[in-house]
Protein backbone atom coordinates (compact mmCIF):
# COMPACT_ATOMS: atom_id res chain seq x y z
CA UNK A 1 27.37 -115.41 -78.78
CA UNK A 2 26.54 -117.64 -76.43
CA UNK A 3 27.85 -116.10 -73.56
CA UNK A 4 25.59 -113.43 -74.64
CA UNK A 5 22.15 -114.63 -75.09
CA UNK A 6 20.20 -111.22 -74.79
CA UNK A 7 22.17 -108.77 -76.67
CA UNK A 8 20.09 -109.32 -79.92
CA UNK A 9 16.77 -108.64 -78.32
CA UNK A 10 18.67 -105.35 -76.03
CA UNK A 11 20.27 -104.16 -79.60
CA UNK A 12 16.65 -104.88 -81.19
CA UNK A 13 14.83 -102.68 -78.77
CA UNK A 14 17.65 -100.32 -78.88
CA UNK A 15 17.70 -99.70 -82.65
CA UNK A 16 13.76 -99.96 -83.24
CA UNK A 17 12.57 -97.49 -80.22
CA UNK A 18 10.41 -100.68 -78.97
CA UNK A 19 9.09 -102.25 -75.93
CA UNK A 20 10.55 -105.33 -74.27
CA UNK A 21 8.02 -107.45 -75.65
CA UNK A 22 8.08 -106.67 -79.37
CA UNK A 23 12.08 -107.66 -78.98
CA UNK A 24 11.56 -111.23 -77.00
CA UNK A 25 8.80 -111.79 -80.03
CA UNK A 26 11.29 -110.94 -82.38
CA UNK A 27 12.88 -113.40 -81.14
CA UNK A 28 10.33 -115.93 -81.53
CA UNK A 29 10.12 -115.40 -85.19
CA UNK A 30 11.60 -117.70 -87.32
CA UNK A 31 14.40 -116.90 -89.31
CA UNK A 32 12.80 -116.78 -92.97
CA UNK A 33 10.51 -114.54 -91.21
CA UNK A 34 13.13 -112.25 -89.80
CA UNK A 35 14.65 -111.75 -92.78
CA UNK A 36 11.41 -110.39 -94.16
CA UNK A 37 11.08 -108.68 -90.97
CA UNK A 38 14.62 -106.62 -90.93
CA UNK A 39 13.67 -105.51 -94.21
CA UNK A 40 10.82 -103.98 -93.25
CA UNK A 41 12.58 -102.86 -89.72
CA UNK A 42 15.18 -101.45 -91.89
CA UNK A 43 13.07 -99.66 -93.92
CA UNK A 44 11.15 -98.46 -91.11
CA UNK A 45 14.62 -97.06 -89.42
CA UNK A 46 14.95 -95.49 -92.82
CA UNK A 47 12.02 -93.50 -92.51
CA UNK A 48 12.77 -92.60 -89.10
CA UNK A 49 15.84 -91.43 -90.15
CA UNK A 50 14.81 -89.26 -92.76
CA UNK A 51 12.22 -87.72 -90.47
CA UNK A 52 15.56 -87.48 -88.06
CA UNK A 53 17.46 -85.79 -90.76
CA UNK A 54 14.78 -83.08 -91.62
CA UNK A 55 14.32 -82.68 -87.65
CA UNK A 56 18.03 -81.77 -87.42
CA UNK A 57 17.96 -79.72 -90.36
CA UNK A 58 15.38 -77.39 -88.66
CA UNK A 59 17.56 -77.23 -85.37
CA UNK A 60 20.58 -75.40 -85.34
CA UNK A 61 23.78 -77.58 -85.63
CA UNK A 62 24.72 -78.29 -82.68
CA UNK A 63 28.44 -79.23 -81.38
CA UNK A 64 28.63 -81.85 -78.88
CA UNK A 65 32.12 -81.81 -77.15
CA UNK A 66 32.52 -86.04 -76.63
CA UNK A 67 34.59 -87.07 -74.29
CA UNK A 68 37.27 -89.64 -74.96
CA UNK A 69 36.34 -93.70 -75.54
CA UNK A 70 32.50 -94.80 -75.50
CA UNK A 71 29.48 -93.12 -74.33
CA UNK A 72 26.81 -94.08 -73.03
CA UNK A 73 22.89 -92.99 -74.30
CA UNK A 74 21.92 -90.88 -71.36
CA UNK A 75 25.40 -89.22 -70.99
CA UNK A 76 25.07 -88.77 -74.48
CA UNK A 77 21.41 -87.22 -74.03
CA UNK A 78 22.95 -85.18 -71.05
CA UNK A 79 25.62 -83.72 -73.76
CA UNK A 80 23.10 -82.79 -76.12
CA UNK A 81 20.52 -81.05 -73.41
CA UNK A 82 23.65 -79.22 -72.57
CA UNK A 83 24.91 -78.63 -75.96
CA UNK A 84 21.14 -77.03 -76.95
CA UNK A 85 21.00 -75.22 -73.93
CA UNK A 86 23.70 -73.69 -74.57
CA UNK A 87 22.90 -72.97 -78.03
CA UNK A 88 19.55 -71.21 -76.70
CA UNK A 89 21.47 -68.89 -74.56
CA UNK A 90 23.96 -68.21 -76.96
CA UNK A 91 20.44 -67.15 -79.53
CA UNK A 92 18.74 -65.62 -76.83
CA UNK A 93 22.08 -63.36 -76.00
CA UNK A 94 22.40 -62.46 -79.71
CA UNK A 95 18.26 -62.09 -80.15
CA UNK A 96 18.58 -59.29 -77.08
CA UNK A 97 21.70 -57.81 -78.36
CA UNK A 98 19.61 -56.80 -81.34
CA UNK A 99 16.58 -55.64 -79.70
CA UNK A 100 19.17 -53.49 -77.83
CA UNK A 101 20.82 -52.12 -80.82
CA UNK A 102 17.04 -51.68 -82.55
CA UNK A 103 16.34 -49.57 -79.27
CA UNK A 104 18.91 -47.30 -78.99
CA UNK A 105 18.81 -46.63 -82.93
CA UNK A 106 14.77 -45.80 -82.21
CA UNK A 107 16.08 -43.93 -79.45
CA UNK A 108 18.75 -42.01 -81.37
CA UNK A 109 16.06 -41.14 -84.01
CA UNK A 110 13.41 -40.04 -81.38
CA UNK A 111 16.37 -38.14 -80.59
CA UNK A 112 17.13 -36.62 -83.38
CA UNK A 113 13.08 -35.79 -83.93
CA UNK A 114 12.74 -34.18 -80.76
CA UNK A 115 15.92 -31.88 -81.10
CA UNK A 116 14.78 -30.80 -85.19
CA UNK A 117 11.09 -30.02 -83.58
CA UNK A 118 12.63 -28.11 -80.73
CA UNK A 119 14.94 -25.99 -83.06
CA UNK A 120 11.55 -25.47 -85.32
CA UNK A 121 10.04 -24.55 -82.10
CA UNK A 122 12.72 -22.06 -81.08
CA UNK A 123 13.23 -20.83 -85.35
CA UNK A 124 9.58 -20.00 -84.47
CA UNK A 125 9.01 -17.94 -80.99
CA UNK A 126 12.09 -16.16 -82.48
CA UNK A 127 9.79 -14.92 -85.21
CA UNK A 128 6.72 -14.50 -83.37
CA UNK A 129 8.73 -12.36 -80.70
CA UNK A 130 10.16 -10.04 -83.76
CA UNK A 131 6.75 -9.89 -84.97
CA UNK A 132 5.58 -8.47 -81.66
CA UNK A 133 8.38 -5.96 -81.41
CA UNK A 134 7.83 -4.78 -84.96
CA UNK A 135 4.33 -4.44 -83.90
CA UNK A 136 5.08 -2.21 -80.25
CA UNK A 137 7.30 -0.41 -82.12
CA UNK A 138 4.74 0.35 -84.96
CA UNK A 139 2.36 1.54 -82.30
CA UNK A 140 4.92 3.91 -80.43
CA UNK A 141 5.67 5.34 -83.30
CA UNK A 142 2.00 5.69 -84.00
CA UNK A 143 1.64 7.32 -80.27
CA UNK A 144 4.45 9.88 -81.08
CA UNK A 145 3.10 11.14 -84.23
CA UNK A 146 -0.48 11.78 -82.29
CA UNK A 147 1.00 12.78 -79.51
CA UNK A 148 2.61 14.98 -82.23
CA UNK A 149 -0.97 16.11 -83.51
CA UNK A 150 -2.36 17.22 -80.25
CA UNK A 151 -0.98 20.70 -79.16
CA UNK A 152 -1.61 22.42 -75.43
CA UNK A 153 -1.58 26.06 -76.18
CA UNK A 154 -2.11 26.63 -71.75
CA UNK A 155 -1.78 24.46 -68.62
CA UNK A 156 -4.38 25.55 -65.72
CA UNK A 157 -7.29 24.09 -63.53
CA UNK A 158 -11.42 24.70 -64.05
CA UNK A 159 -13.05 26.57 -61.87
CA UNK A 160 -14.67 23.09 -60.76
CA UNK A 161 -11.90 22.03 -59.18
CA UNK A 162 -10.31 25.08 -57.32
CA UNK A 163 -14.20 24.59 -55.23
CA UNK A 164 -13.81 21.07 -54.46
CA UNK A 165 -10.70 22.15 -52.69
CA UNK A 166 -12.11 25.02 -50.91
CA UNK A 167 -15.45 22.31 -49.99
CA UNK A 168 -12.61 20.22 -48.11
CA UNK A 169 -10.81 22.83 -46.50
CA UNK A 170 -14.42 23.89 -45.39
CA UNK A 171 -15.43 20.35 -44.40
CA UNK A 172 -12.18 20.09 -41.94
CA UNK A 173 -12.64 23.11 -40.52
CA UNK A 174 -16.02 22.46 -39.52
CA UNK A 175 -14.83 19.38 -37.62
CA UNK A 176 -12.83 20.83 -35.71
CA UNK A 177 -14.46 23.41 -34.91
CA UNK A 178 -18.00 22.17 -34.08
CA UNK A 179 -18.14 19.97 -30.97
CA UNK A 180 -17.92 16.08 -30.78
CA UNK A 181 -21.36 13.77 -30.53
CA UNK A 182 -21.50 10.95 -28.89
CA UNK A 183 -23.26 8.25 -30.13
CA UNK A 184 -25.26 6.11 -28.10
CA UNK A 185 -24.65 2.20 -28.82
């Protein structure tokens, strides 16, 4: 240990979370005192470990591949960034996997609404447009049988009407015969 006169306070500072200078005045202490004082440190890492503990039980487990002999605290801290970055991707793959699956089931229902209102749609004009051909026919028939009713005994002209013919063929032959006027513009 004497070769080694720091690796108390380091492992101190290390285990508690502290500063440099609450390790060198653990130090300091006297040892009746620092027996009363790694009880309470103790107890303190206790607590910190339970709060730890529920921290980790909220997170996902996590599986950090180690790699052979020791490791040190930031290659450690690397692992575990990695490790929960992975972990995220992997959630966030599977979280958009199921929005995709929630879409297309939405969109196979939309689907499936659209095609039953389009065959209601069709199930519909069908009947409106043998409605209206019912009706046209109903009139025709209607048209026939007073067609039916009406009789023409003669076919001929009025006497009204053999003039107005005679009035043209008397209005053309006055053109031409008469002479032309100019008119003065």
């Amino acid at each position: 240990m004497g070769d080694f006169p720091n690796v108390l306070p380091v492992t101190c500072w290390i285990l508690t979370g502290g500063s440099v200078e609450q390790t060198q005045q653990q130090s300091n202490i006297l040892p009746g005192a620092r027996r009363r004082q790694s009880a309470f440190t103790r107890n303190r890492r206790q607590v910190r470990h339970d709060e730890e503990s529920e921290e980790e039980d909220e997170r996902p487990n996590i599986e950090i591949d180690l790699p052979e002999g020791k490791v040190g605290a930031k290659k450690l801290a690397k692992l575990q960034a990695k490790a929960e970055k992975k972990a995220h991707r992997e959630a966030e793959d599977i979280e958009r996997q199921e929005r995709k699956k929630k879409q297309e089931q939405e969109d196979e229902e939309r689907k499936k609404v659209e095609e039953k209102e389009k065959a209601a749609e069709k199930k519909k004009e069908e009947e409106e447009r043998k409605i209206r051909e019912e009706k046209e026919k109903q009139e025709y028939e209607e048209y026939l049988k007073l067609k039916e009713a009406f009789s023409v005994e003669s076919e001929g002209f009025e006497e009204g009407e053999a003039e107005g013919e005679n009035a043209l063929q008397d209005f053309v032959n006055h053109i031409k015969v008469r002479p032309k006027i100019y008119k003065e513009g």
